[in-house]
N, C-alpha and C. Protein backbone atom coordinates (compact mmCIF):
# COMPACT_ATOMS: atom_id res chain seq x y z
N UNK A 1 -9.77 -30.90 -38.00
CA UNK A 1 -9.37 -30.06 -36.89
C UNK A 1 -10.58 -29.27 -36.39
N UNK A 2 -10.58 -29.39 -34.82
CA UNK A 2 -11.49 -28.26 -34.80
C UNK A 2 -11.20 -26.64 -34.79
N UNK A 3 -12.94 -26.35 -34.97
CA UNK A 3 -13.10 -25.01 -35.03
C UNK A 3 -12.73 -23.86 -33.72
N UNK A 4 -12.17 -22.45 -33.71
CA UNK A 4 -12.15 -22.34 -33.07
C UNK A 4 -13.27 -21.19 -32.41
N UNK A 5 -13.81 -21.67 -31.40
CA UNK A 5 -14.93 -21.26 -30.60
C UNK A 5 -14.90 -19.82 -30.66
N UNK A 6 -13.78 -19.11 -30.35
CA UNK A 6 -13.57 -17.54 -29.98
C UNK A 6 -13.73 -17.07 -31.72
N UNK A 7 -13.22 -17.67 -32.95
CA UNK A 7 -13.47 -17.21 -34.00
C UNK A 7 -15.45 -16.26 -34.34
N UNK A 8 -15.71 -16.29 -34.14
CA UNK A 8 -17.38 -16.02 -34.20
C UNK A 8 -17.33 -14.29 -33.69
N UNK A 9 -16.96 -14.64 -32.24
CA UNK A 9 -16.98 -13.53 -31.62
C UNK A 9 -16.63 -12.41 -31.81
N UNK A 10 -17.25 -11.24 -31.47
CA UNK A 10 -16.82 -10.12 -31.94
C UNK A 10 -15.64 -9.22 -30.88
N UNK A 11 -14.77 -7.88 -30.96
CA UNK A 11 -13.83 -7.79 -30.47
C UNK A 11 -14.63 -7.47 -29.00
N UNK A 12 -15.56 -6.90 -28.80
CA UNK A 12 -15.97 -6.15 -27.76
C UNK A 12 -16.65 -7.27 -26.39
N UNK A 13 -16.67 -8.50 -27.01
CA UNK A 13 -17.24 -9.77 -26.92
C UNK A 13 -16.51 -10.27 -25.82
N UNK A 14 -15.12 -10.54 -26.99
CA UNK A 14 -14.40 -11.07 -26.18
C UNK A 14 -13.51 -10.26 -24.87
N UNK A 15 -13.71 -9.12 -24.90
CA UNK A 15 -13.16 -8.11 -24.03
C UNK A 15 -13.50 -8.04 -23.02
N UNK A 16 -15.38 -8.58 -22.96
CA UNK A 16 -16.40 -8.55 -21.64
C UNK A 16 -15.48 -9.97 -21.22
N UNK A 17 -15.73 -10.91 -21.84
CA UNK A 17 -15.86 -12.11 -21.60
C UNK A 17 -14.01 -12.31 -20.51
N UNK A 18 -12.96 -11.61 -21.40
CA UNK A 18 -11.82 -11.41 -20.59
C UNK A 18 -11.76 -10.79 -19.00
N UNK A 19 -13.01 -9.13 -18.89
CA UNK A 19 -12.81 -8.39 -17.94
C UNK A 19 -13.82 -9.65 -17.09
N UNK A 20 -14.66 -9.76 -17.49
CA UNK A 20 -15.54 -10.79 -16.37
C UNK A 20 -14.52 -12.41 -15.65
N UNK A 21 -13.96 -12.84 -16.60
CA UNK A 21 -12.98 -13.30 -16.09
C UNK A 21 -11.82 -13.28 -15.43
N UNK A 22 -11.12 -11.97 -15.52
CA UNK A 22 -10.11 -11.09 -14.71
C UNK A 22 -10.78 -11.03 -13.34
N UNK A 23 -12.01 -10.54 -13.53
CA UNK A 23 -12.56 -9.81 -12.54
C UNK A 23 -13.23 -10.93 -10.94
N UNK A 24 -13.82 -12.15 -11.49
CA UNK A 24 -13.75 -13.32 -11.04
C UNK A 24 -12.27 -13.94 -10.50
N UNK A 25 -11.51 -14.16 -11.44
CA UNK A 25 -10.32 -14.88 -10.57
C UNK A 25 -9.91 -13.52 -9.34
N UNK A 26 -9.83 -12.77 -9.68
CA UNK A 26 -9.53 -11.17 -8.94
C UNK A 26 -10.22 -11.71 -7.32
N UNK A 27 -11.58 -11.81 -7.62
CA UNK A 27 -12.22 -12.27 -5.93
C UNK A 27 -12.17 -13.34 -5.70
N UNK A 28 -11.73 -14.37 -6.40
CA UNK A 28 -10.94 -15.36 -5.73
C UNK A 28 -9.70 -15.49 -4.90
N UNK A 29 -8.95 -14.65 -5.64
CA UNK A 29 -7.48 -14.67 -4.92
C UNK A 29 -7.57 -13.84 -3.61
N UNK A 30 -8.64 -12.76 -3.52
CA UNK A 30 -8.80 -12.20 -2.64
C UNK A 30 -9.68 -12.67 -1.59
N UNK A 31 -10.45 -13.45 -2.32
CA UNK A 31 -10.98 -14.23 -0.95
C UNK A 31 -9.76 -15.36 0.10
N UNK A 32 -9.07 -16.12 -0.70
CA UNK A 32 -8.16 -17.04 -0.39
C UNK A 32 -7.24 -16.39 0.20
N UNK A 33 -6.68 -14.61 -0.09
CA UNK A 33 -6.13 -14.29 1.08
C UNK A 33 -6.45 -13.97 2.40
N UNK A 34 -8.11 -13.75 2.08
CA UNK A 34 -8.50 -13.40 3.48
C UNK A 34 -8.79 -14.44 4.11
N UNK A 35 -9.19 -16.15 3.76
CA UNK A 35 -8.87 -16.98 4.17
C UNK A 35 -7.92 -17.45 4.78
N UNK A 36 -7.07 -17.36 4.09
CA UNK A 36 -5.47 -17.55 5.32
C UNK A 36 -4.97 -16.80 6.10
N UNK A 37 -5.44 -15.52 6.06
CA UNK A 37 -5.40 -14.71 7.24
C UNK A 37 -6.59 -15.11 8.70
N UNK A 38 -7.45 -15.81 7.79
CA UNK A 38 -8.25 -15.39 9.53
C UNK A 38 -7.43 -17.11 9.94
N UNK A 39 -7.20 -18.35 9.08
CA UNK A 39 -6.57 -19.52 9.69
C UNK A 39 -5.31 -19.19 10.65
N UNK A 40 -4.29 -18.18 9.85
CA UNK A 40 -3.13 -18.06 10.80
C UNK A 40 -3.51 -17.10 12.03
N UNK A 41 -4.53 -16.18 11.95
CA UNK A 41 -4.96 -15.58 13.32
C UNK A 41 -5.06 -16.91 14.28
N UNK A 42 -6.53 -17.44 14.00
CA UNK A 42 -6.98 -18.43 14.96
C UNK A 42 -5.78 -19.51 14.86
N UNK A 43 -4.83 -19.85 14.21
CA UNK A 43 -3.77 -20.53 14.71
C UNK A 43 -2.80 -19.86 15.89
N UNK A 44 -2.80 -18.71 15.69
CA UNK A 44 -1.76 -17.76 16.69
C UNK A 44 -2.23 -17.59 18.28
N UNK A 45 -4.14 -17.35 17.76
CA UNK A 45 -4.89 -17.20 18.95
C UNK A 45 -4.83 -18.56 19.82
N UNK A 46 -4.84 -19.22 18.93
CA UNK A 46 -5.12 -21.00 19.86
C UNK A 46 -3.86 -21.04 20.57
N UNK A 47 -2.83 -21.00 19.92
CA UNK A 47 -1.36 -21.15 20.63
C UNK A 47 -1.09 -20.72 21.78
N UNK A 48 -1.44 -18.81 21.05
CA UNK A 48 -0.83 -18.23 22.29
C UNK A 48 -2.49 -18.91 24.10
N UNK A 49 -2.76 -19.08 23.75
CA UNK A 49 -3.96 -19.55 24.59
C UNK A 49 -3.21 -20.70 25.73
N UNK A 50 -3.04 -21.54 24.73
CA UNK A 50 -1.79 -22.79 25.50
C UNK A 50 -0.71 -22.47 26.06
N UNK A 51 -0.22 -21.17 25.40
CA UNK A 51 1.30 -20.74 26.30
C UNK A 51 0.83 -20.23 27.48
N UNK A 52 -0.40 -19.11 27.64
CA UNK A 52 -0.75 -18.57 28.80
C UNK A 52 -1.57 -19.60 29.89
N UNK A 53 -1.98 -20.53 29.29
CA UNK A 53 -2.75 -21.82 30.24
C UNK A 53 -1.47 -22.04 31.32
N UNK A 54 -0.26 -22.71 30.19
CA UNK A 54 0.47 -23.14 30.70
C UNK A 54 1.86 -22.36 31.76
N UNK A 55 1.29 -21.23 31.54
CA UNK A 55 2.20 -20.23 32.24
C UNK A 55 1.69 -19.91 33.35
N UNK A 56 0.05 -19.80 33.36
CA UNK A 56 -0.22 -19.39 34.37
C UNK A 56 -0.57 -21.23 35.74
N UNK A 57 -0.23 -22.02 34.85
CA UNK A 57 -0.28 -23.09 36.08
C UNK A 57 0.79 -23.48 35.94
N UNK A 58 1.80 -22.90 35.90
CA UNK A 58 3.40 -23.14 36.83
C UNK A 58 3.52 -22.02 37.53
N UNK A 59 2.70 -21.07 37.64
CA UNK A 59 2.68 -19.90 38.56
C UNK A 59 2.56 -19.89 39.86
């Protein structure tokens, strides 16, 4: 069986190694929301763009 890797480590070790990892996925998720915020803007912006094209040449 293998060994396990985290056995070695000391408590304070693995505590960095947890907050640095918290802290990473943390600006991930926050990047990916600000990602889909600016997609559904420029989806809303493009749209509404086509409704007013099209509104203003049946005018």
């Amino acid at each position: 069986m293998k060994k396990n890797p985290f056995a070695d480590l000391s408590t304070e070790s693995l505590v960095k190694k947890r907050d640095l990892l918290k802290g990473v996925l943390i600006a991930f998720g926050m990047m990916w929301v600000v990602l889909l915020g600016v997609a559904i803007y420029f989806y809303i912006t493009k749209y509404t763009l086509k409704l007013l094209y099209r509104w203003q040449f049946y005018q």
